[in-house]
Structure formats: structure tokens, C-alpha cells
PDB file of N, CA and C in Angstrom:
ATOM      1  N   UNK A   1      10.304   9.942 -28.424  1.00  0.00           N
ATOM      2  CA  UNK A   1      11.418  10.197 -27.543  1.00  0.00           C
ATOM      3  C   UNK A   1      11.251   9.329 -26.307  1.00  0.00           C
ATOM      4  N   UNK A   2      12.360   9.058 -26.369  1.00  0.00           N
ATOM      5  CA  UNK A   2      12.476   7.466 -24.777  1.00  0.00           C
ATOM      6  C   UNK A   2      12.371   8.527 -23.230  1.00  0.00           C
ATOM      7  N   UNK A   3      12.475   8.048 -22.064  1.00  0.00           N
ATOM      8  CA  UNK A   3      12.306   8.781 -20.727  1.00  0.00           C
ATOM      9  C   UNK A   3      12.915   7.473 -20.119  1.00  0.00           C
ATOM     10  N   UNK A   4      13.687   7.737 -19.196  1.00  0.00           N
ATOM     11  CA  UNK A   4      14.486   7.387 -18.486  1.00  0.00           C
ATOM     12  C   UNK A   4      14.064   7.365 -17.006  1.00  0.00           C
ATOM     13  N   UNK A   5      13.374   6.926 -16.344  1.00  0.00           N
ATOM     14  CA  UNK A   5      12.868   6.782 -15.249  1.00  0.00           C
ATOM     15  C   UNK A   5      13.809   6.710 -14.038  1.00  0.00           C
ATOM     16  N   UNK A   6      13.194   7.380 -12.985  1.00  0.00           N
ATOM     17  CA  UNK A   6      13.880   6.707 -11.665  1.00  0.00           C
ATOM     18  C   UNK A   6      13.083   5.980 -10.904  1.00  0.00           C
ATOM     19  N   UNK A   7      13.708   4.444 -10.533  1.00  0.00           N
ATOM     20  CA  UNK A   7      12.394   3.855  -9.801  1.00  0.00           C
ATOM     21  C   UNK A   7      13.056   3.386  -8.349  1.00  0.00           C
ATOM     22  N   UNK A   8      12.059   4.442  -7.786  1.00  0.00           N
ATOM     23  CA  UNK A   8      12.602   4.263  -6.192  1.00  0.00           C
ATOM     24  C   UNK A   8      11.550   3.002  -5.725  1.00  0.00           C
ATOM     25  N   UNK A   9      12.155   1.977  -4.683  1.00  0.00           N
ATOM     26  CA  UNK A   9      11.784   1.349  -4.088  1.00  0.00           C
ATOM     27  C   UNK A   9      12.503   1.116  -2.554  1.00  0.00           C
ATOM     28  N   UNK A  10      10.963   1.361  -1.831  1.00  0.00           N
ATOM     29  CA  UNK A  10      10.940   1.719  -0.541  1.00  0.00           C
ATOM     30  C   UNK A  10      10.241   0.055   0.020  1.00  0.00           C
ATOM     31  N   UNK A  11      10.910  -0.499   1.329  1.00  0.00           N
ATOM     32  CA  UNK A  11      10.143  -1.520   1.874  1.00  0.00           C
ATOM     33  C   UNK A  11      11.632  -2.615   2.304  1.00  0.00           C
ATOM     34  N   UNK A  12      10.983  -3.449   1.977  1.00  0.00           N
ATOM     35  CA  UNK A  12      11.202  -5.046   2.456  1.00  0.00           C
ATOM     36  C   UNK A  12      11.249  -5.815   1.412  1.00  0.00           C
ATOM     37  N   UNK A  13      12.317  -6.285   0.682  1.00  0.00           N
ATOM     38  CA  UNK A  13      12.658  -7.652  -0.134  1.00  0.00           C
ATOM     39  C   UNK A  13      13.574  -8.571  -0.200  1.00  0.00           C
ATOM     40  N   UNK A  14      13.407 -10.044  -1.088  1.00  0.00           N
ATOM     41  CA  UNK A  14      14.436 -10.384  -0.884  1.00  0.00           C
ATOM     42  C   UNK A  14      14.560 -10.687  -2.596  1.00  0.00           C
ATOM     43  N   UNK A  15      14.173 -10.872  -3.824  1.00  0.00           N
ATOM     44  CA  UNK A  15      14.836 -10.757  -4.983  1.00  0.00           C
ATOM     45  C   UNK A  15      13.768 -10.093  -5.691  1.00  0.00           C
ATOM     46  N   UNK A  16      13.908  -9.257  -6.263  1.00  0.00           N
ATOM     47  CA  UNK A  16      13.195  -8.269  -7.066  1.00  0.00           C
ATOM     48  C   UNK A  16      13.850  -8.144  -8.761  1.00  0.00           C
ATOM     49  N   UNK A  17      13.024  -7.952  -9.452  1.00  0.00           N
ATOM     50  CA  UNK A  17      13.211  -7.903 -11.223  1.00  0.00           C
ATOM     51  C   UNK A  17      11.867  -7.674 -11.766  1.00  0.00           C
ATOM     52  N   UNK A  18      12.470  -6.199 -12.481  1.00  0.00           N
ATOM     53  CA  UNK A  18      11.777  -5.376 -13.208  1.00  0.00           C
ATOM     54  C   UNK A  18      11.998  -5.664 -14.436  1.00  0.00           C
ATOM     55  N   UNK A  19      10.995  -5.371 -15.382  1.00  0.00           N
ATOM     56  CA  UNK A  19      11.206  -4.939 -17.295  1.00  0.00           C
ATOM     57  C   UNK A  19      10.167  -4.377 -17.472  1.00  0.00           C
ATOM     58  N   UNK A  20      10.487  -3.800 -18.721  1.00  0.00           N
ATOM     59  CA  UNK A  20      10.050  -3.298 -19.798  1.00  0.00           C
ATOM     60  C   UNK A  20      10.540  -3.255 -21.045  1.00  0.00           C
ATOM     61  N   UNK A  21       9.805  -3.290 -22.288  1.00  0.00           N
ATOM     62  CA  UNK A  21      10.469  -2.947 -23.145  1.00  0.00           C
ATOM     63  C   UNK A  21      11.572  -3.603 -23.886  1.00  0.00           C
ATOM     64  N   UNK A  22      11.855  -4.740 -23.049  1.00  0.00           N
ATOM     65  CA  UNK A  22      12.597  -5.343 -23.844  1.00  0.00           C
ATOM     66  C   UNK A  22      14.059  -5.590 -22.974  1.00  0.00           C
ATOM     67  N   UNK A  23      13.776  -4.778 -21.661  1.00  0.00           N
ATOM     68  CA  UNK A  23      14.982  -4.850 -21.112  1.00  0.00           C
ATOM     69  C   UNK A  23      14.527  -4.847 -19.626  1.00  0.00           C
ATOM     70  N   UNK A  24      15.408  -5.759 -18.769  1.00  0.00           N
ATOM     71  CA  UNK A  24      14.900  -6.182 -17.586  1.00  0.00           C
ATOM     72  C   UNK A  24      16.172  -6.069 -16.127  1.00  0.00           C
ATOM     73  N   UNK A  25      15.747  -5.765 -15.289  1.00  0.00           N
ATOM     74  CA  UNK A  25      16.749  -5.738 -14.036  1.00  0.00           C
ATOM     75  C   UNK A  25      16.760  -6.547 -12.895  1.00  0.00           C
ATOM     76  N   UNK A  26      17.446  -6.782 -12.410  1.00  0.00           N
ATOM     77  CA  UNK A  26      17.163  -7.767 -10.763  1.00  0.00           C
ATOM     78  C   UNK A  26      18.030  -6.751  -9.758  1.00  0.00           C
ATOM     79  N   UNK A  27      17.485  -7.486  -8.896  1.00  0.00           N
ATOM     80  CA  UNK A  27      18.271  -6.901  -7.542  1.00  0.00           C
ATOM     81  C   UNK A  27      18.087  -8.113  -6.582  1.00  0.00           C
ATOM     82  N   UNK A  28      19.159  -8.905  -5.999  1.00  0.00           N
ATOM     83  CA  UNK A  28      19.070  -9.887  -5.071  1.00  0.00           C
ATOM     84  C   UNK A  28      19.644 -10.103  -3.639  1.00  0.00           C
ATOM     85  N   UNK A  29      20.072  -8.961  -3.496  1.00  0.00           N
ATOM     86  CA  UNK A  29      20.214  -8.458  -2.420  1.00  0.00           C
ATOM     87  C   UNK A  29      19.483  -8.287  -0.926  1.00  0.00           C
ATOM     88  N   UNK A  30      19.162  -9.099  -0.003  1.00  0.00           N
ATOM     89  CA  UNK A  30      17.693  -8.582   0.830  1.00  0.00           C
ATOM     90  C   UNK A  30      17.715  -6.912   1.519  1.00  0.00           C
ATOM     91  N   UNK A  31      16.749  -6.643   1.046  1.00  0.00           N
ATOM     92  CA  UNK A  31      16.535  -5.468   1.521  1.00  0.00           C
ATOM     93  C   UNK A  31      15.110  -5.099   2.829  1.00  0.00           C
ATOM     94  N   UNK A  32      15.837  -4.770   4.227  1.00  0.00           N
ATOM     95  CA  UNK A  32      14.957  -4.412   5.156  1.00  0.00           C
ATOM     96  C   UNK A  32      14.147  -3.369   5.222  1.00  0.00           C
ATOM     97  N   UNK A  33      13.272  -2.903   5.217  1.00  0.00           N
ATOM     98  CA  UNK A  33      12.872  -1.267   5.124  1.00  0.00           C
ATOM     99  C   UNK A  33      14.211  -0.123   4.870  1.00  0.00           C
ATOM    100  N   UNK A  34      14.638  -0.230   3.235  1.00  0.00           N
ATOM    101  CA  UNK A  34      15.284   0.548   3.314  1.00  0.00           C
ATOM    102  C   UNK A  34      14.967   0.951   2.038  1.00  0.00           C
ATOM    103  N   UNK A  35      15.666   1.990   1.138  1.00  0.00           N
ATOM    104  CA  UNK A  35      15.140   2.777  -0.340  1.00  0.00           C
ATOM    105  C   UNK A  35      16.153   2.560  -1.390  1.00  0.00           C
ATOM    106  N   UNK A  36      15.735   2.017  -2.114  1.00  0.00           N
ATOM    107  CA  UNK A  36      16.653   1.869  -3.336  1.00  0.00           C
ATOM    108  C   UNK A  36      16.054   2.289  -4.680  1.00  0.00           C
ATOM    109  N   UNK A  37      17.323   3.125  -4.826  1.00  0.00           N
ATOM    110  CA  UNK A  37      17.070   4.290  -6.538  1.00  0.00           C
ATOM    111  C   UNK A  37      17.759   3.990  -7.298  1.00  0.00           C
ATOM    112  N   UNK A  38      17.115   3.549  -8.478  1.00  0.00           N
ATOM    113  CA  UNK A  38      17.743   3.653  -9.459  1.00  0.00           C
ATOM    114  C   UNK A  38      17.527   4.316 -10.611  1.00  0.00           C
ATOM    115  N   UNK A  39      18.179   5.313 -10.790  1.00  0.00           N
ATOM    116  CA  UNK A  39      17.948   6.514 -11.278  1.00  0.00           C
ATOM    117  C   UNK A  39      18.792   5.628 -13.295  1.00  0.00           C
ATOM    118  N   UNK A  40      17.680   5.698 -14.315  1.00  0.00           N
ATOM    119  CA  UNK A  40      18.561   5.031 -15.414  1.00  0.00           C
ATOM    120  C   UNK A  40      19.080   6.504 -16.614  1.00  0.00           C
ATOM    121  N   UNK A  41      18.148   7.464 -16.036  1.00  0.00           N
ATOM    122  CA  UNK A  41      19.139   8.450 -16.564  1.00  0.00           C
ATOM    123  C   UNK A  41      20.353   8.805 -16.240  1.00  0.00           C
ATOM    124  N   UNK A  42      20.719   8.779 -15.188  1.00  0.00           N
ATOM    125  CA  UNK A  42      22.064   9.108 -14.694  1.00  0.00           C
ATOM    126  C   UNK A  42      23.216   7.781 -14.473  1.00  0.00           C
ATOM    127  N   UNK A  43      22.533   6.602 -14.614  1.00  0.00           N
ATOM    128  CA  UNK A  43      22.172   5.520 -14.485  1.00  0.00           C
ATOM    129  C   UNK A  43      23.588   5.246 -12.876  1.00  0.00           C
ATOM    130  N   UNK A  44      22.543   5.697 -11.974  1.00  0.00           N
ATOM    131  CA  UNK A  44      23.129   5.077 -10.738  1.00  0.00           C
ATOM    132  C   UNK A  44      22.191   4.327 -10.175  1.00  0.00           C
ATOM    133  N   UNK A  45      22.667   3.659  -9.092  1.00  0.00           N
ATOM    134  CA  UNK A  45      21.882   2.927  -8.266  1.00  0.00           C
ATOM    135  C   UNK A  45      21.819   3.153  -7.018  1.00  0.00           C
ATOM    136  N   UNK A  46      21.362   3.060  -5.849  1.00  0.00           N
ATOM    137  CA  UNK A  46      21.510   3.820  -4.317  1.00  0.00           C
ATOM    138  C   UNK A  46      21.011   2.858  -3.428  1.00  0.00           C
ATOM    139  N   UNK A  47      21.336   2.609  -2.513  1.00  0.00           N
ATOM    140  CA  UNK A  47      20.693   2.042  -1.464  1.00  0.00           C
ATOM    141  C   UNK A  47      21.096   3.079   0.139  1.00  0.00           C
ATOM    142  N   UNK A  48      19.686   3.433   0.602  1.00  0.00           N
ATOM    143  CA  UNK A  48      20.127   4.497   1.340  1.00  0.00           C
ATOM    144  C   UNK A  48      20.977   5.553   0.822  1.00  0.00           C
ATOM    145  N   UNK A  49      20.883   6.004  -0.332  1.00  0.00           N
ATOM    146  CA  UNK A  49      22.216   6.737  -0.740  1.00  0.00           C
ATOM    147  C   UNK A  49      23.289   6.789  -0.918  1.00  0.00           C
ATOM    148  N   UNK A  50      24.031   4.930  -0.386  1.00  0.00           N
ATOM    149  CA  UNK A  50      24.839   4.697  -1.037  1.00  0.00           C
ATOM    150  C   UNK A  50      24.729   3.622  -2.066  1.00  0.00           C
ATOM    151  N   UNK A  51      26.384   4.006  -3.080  1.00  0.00           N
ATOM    152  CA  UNK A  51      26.557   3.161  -4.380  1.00  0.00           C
ATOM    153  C   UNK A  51      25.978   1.567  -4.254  1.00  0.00           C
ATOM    154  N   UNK A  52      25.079   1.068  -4.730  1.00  0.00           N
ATOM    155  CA  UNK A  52      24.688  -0.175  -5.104  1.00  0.00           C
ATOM    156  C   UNK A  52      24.591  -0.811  -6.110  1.00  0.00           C
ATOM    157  N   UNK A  53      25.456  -0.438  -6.849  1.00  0.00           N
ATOM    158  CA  UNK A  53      25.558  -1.120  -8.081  1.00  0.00           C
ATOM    159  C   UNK A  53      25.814  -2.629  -8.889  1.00  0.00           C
ATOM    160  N   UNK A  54      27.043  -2.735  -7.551  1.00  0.00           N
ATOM    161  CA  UNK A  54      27.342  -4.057  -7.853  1.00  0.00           C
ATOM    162  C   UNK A  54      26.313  -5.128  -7.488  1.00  0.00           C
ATOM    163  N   UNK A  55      25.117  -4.682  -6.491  1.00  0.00           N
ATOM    164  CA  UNK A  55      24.478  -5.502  -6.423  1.00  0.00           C
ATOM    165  C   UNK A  55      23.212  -5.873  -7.297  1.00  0.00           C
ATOM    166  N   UNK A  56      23.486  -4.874  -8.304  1.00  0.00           N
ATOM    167  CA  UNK A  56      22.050  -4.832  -9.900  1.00  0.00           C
ATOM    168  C   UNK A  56      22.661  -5.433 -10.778  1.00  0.00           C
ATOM    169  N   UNK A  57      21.882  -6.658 -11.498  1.00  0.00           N
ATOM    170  CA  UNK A  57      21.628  -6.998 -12.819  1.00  0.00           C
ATOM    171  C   UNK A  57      20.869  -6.294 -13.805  1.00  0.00           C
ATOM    172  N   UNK A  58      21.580  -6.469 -14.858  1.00  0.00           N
ATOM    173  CA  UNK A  58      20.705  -6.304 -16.024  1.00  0.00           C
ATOM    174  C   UNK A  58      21.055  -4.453 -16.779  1.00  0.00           C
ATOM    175  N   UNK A  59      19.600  -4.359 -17.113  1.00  0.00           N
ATOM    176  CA  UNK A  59      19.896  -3.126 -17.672  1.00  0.00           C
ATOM    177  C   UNK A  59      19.124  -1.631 -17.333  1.00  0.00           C
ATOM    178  N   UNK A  60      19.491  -0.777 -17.863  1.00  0.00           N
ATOM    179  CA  UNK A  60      18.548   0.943 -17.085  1.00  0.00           C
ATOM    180  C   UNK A  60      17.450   0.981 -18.424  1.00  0.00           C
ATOM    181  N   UNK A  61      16.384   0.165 -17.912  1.00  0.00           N
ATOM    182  CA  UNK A  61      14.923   0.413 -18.350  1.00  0.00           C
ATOM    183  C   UNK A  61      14.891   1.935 -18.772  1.00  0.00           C
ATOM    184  N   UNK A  62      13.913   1.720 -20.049  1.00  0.00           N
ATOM    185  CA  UNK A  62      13.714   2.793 -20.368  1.00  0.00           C
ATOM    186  C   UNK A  62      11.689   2.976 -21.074  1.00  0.00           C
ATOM    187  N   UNK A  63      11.455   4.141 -20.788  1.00  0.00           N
ATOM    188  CA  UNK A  63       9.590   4.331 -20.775  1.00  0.00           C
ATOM    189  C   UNK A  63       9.611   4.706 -23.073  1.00  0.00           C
ATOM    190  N   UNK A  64       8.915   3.867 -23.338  1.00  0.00           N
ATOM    191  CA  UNK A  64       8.788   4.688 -25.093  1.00  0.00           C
ATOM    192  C   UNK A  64       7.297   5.427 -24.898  1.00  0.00           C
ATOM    193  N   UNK A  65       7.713   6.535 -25.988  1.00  0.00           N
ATOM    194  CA  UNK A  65       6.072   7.241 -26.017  1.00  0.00           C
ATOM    195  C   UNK A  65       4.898   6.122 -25.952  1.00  0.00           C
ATOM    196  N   UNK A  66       3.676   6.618 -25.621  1.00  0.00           N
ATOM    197  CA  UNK A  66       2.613   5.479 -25.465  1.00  0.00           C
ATOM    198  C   UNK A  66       2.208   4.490 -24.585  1.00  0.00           C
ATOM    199  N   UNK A  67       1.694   3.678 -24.747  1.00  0.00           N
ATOM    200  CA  UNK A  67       2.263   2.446 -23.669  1.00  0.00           C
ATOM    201  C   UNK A  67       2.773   2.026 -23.496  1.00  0.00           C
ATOM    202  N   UNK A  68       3.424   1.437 -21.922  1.00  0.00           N
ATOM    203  CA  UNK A  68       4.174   0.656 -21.990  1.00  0.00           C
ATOM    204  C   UNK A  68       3.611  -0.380 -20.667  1.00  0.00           C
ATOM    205  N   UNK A  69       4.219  -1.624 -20.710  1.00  0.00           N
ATOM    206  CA  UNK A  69       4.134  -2.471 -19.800  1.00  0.00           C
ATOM    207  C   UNK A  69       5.060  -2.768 -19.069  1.00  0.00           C
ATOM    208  N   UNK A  70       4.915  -2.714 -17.706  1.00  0.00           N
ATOM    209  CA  UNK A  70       6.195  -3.041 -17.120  1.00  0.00           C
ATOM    210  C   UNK A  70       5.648  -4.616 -16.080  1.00  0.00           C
ATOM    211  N   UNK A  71       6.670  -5.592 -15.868  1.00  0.00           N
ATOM    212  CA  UNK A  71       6.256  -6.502 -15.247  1.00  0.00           C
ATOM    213  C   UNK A  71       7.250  -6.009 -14.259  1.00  0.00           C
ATOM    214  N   UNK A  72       6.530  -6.889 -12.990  1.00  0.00           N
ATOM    215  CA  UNK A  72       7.495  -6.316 -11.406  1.00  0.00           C
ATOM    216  C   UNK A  72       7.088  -8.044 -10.732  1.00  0.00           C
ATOM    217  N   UNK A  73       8.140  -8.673 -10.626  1.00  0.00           N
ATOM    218  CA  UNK A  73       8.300  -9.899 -10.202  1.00  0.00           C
ATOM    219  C   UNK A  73       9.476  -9.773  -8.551  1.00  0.00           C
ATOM    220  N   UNK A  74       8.937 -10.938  -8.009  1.00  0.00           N
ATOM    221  CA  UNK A  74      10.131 -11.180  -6.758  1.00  0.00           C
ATOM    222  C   UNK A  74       9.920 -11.780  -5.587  1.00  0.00           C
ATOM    223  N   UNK A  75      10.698 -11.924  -4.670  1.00  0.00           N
ATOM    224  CA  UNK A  75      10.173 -12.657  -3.577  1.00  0.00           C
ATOM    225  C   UNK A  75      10.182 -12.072  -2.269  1.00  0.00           C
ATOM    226  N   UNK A  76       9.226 -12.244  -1.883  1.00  0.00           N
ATOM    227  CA  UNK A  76       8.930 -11.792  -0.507  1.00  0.00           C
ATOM    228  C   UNK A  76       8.721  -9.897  -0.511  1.00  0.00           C
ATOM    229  N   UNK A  77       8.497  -9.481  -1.113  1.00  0.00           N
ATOM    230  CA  UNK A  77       7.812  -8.050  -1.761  1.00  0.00           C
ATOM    231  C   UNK A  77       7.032  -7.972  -0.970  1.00  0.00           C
ATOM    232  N   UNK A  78       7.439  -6.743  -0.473  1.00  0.00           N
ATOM    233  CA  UNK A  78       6.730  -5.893   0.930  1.00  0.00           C
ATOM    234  C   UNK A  78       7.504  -4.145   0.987  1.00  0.00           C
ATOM    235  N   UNK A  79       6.769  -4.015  -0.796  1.00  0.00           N
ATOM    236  CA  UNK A  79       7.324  -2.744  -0.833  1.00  0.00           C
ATOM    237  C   UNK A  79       6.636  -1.513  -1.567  1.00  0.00           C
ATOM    238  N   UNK A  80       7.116  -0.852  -1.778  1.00  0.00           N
ATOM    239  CA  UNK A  80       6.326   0.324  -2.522  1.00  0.00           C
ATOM    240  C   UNK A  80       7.185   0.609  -3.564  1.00  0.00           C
ATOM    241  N   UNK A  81       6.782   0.414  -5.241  1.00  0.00           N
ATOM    242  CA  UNK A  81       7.845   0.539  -6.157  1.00  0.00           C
ATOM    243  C   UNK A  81       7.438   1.863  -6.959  1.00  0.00           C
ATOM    244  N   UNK A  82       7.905   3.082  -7.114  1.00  0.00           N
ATOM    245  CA  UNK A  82       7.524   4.456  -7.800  1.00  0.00           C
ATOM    246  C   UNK A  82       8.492   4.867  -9.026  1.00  0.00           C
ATOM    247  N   UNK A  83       7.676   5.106 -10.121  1.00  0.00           N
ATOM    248  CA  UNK A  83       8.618   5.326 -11.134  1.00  0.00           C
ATOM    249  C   UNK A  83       8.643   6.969 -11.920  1.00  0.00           C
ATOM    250  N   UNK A  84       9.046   7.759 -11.585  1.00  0.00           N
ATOM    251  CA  UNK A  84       9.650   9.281 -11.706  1.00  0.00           C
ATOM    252  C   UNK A  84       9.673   9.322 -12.755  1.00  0.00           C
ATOM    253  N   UNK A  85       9.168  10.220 -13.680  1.00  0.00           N
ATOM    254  CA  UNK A  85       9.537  11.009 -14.800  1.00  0.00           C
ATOM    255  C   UNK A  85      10.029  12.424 -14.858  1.00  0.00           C
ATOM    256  N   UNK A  86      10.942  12.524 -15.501  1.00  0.00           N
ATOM    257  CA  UNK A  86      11.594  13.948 -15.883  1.00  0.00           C
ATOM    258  C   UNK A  86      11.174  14.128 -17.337  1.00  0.00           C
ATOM    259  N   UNK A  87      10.333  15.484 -17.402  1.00  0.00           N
ATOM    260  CA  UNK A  87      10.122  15.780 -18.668  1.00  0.00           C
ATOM    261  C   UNK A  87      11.388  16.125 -19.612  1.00  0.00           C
ATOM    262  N   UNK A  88      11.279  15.189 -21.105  1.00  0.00           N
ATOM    263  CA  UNK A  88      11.871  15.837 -22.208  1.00  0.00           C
ATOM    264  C   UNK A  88      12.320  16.931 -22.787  1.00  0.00           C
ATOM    265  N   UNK A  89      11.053  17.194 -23.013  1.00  0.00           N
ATOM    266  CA  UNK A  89      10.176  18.643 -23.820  1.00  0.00           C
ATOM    267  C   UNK A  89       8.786  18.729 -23.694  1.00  0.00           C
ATOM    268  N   UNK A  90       8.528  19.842 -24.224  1.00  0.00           N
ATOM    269  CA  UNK A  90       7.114  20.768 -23.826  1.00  0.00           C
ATOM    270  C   UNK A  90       6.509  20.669 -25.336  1.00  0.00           C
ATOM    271  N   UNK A  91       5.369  19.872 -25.535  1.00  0.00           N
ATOM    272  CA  UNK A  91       4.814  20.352 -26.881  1.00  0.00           C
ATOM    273  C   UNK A  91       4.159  21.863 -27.147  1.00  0.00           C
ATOM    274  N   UNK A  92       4.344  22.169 -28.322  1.00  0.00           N
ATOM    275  CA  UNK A  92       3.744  23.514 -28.198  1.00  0.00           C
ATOM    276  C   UNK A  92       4.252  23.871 -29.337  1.00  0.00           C
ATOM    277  N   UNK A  93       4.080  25.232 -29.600  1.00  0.00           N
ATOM    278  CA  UNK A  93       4.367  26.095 -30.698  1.00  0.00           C
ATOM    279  C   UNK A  93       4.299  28.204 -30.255  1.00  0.00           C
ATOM    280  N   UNK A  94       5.314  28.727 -30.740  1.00  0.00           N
ATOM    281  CA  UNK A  94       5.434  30.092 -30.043  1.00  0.00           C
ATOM    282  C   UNK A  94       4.301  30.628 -31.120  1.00  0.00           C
ATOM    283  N   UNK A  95       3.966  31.722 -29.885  1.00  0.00           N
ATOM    284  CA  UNK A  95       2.514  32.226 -30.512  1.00  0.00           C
ATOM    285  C   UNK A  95       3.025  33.353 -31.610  1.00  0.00           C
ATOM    286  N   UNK A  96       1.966  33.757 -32.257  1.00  0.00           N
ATOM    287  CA  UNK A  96       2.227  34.505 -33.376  1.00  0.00           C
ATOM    288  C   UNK A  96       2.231  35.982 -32.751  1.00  0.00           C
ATOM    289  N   UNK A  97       1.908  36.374 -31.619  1.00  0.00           N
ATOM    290  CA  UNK A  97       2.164  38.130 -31.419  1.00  0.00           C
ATOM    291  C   UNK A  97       3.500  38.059 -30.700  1.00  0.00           C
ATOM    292  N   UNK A  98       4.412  37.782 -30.712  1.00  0.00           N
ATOM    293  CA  UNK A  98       5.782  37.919 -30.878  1.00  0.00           C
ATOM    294  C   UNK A  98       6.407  38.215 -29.156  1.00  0.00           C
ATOM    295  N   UNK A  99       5.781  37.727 -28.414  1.00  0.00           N
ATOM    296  CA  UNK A  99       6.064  37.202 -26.815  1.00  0.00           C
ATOM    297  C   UNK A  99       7.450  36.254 -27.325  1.00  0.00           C
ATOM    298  N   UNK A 100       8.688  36.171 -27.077  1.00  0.00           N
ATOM    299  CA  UNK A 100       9.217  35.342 -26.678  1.00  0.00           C
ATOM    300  C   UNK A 100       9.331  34.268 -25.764  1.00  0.00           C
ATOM    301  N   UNK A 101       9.214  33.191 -25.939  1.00  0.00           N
ATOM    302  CA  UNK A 101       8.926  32.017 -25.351  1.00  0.00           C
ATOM    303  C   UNK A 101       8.069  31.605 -24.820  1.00  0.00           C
ATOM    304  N   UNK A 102       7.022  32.242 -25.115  1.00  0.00           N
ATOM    305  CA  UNK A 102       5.525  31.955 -24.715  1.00  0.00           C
ATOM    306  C   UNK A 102       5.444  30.723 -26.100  1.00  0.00           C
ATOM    307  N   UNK A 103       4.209  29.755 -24.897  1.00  0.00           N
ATOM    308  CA  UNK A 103       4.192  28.739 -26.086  1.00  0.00           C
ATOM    309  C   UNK A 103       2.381  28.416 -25.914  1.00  0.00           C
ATOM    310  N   UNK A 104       2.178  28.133 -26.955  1.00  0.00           N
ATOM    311  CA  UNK A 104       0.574  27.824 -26.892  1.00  0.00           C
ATOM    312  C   UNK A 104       0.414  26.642 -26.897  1.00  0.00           C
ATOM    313  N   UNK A 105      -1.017  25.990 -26.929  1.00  0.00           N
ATOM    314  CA  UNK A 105      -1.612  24.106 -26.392  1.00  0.00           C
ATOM    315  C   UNK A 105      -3.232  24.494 -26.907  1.00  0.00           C
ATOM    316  N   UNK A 106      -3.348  23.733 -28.074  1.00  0.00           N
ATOM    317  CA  UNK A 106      -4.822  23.343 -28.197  1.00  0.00           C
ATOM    318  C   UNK A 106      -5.464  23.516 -29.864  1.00  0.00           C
ATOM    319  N   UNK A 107      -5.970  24.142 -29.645  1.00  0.00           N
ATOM    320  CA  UNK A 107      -6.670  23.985 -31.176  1.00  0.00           C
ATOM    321  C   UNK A 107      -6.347  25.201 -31.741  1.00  0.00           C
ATOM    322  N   UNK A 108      -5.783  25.270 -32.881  1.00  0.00           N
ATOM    323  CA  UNK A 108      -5.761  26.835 -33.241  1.00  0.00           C
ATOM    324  C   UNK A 108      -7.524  26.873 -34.110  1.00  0.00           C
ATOM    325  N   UNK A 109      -7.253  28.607 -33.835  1.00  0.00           N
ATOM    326  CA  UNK A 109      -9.142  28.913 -34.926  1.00  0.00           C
ATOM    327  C   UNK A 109      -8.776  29.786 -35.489  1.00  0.00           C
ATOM    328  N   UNK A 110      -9.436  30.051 -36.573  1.00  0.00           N
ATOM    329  CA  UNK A 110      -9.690  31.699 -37.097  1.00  0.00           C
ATOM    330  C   UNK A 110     -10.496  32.386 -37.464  1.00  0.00           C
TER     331      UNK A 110
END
């Protein structure tokens, strides 16, 4: 199952481009100490909280189970780049004495 990241970036730039996976973004816009989200589940973009969209290339990156690599390229980068996960799902399995929605994690024994 894929995850959809939000990757806030906080700071100072002047062209920034992300990938992963096969799919990659820019932003060329200069940015002064200010925060830009781009949220690819919902797939908006923000600067200060407002719409920035028109100023993104490319596409809403996405995380696959396992590893992944992300490259972070650009110029003049003087920032802090954070990438958010929202969980999917919960692995697990409901236990056998009949708790509703209780879920168990680990080794079963007997």
C-alpha cells in the first residue's frame, strides 16, 4: 500500500526538486523564510497557507512499502525539508476471546 506524504518545507530557496519513485516535483519560485506544504494526499500546495499551486511542477510523490529513495536537489537551499506520514492501516489480527476491536502484534504461542 502507497502513503502519500506531506512535505513541509520551512526556510530560504530559490529552485527546489524533489523525487521519488519515479516521480519528481520542482518549485521555482524564491522562497524567503517562509513554509511550503505540499500535502500529495489531498494534493494541495500552500505557501504560508495560501494556494501555490501554480507555482509547482511535476507530480504528488508518493512513499511504496519498504524503501524508498528520495533525491532533494536545488539552489541556494537554506531549509528544513519534513516528510509526514498518515497511517493507512494497523497490522494486526482481533484476538480470539471476543473483545471487539482489540487487535494483537507479535508472535502467537500455544
Amino acid at each position: 500500500m502507497i502513503t502519500e506524504p506531506e512535505i513541509i518545507i520551512s526556510g530560504s530557496l530559490t529552485i527546489l526538486s524533489i523525487s521519488a519513485n519515479g516521480k519528481a516535483f520542482g518549485y521555482t519560485t524564491i522562497i524567503y523564510n517562509q513554509t511550503l506544504a505540499k500535502d500529495c494526499e489531498r494534493m494541495t500546495v500552500k505557501l504560508n497557507g495560501t494556494n501555490a499551486m501554480p507555482e509547482m511542477t511535476g507530480d504528488f510523490i508518493n512513499m511504496l512499502p519498504s524503501l524508498n529513495t528520495v533525491t532533494i536537489d536545488g539552489t541556494d537551499l537554506d531549509c528544513t525539508i519534513s516528510f509526514v506520514f498518515k497511517p493507512k492501516f494497523v497490522l494486526g489480527r482481533r484476538s480470539g476471546n471476543g473483545e471487539p476491536g482489540k487487535l494483537t502484534w507479535g508472535h502467537e504461542t500455544t
